[in-house]
C-alpha atoms as a PDB file:
ATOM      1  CA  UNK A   1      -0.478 141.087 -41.124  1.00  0.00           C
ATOM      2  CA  UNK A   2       0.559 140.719 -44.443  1.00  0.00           C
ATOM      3  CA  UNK A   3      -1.527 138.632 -47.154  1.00  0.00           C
ATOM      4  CA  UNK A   4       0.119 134.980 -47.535  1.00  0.00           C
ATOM      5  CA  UNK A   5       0.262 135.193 -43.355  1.00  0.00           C
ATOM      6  CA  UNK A   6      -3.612 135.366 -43.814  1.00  0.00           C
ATOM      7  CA  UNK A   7      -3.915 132.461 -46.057  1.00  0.00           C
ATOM      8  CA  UNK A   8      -1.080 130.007 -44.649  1.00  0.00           C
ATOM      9  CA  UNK A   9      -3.020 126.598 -45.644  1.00  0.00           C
ATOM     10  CA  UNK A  10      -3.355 127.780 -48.872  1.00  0.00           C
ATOM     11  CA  UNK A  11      -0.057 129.391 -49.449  1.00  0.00           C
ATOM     12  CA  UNK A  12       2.159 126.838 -47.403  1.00  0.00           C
ATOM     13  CA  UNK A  13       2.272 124.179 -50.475  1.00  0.00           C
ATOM     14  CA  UNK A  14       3.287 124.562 -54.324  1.00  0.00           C
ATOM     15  CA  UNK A  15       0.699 126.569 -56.113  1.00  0.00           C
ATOM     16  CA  UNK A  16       3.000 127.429 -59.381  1.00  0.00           C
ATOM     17  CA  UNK A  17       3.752 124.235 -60.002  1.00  0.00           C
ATOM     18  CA  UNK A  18       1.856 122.101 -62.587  1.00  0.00           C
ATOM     19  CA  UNK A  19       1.306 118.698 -61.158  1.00  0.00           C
ATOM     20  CA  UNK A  20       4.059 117.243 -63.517  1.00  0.00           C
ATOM     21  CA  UNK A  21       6.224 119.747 -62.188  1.00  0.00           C
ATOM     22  CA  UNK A  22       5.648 118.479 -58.831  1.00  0.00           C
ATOM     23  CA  UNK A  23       6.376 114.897 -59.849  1.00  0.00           C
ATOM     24  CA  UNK A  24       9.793 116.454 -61.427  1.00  0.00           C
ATOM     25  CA  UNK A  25      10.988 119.500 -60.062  1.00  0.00           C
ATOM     26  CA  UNK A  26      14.422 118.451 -61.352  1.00  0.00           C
ATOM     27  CA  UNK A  27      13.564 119.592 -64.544  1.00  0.00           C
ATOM     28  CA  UNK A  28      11.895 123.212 -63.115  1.00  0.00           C
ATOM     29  CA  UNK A  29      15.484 123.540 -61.619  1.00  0.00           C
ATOM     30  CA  UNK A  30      17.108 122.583 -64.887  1.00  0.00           C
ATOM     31  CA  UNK A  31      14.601 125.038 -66.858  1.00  0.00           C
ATOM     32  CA  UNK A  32      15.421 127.941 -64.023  1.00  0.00           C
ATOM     33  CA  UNK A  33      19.468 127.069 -64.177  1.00  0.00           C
ATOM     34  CA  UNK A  34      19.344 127.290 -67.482  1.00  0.00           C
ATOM     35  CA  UNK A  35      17.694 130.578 -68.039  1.00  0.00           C
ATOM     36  CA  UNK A  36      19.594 132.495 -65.763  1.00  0.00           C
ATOM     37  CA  UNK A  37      22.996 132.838 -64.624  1.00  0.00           C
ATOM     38  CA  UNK A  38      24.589 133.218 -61.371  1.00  0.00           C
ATOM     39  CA  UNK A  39      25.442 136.525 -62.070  1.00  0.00           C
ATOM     40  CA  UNK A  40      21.930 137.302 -63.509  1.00  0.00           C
ATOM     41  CA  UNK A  41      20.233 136.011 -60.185  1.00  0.00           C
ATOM     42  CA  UNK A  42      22.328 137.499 -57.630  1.00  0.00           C
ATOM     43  CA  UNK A  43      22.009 141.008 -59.341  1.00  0.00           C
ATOM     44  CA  UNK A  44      18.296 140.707 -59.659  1.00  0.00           C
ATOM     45  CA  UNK A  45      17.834 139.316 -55.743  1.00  0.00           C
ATOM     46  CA  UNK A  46      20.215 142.477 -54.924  1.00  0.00           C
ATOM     47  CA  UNK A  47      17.931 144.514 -57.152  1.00  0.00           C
ATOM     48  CA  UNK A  48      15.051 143.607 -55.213  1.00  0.00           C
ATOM     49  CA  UNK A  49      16.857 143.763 -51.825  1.00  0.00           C
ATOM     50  CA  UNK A  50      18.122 147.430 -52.399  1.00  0.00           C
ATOM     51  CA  UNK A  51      14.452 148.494 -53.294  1.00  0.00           C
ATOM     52  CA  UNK A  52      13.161 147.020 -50.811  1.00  0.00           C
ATOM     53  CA  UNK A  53      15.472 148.826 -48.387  1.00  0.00           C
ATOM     54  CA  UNK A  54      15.309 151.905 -49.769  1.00  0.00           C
ATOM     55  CA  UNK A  55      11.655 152.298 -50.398  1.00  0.00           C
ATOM     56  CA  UNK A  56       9.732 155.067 -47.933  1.00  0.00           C
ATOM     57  CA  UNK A  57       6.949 152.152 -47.908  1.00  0.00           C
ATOM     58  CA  UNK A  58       5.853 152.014 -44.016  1.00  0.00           C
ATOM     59  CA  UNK A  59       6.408 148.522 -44.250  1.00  0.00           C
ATOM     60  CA  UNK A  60      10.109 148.496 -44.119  1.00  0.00           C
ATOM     61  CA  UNK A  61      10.479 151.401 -41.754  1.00  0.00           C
ATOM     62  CA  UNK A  62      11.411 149.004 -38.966  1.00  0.00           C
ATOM     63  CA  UNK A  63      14.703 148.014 -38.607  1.00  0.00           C
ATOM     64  CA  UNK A  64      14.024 144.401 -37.986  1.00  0.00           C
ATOM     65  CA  UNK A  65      12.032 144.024 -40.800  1.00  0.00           C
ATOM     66  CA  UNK A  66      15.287 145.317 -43.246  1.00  0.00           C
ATOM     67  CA  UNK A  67      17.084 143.181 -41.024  1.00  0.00           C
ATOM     68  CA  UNK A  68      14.667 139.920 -42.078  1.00  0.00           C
ATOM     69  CA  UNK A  69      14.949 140.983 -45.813  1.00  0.00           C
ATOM     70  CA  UNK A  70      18.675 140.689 -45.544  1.00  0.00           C
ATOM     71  CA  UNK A  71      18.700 137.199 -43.563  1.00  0.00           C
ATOM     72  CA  UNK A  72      16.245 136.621 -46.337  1.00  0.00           C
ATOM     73  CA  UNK A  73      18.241 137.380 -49.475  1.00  0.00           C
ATOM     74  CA  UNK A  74      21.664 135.512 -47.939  1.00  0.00           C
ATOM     75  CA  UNK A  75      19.891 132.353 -46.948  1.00  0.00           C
ATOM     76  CA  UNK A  76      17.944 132.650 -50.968  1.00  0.00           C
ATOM     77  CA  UNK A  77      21.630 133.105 -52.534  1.00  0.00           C
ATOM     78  CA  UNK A  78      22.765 130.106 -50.448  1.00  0.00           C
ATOM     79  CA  UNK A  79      19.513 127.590 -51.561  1.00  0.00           C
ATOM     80  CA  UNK A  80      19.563 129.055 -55.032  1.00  0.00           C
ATOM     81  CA  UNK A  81      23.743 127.962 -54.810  1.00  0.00           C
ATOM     82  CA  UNK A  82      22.955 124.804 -53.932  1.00  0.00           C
ATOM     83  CA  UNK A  83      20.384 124.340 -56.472  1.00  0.00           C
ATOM     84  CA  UNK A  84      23.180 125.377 -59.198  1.00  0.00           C
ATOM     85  CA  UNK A  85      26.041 122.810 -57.796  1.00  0.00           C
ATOM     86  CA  UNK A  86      22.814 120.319 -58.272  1.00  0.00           C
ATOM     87  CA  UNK A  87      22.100 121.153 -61.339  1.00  0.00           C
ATOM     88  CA  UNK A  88      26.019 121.141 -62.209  1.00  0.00           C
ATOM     89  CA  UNK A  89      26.623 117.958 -60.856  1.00  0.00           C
ATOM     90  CA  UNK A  90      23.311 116.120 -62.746  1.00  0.00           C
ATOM     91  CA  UNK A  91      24.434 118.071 -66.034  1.00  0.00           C
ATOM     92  CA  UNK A  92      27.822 116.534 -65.786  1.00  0.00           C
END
């Protein structure tokens, strides 16, 4: 079981954010949109999704798990979309 299943209380609420961040995490999204580009993100989530399905780490040797990472990664490019038509549409 891996560690953030063990601690689900703990780990199923913001723990990066600052407590003003909480109160506006419009302006984390503005401060993320703004530091990265489309581009930038989707080659660093495919980064990360390539690694993790080409890494000889037991973890990934089933094929359902590389399965999960890929539902994973398309339904993060699709929120992180969404985030950047938000941010478009505030910024305009």
């Amino acid at each position: 079981m891996g560690f953030y299943l063990r601690h689900k209380d703990f780990y199923n609420q913001p723990i990066r954010l600052d407590k003003e961040q909480q109160a506006k995490p419009d302006e984390v999204i503005q401060s993320f949109c703004g530091a990265y580009q489309l581009h930038e993100i989707r080659q660093h989530l495919w980064d990360f999704l390539e690694i993790a399905v080409t890494t000889d780490n037991y973890v990934f040797d089933d094929p359902g798990e590389r399965n999960n990472i890929f539902l994973f990664y398309h339904q993060l490019e699709e929120a992180i979309e969404a985030l950047y038509v938000m941010h478009a549409k505030k910024k305009y």
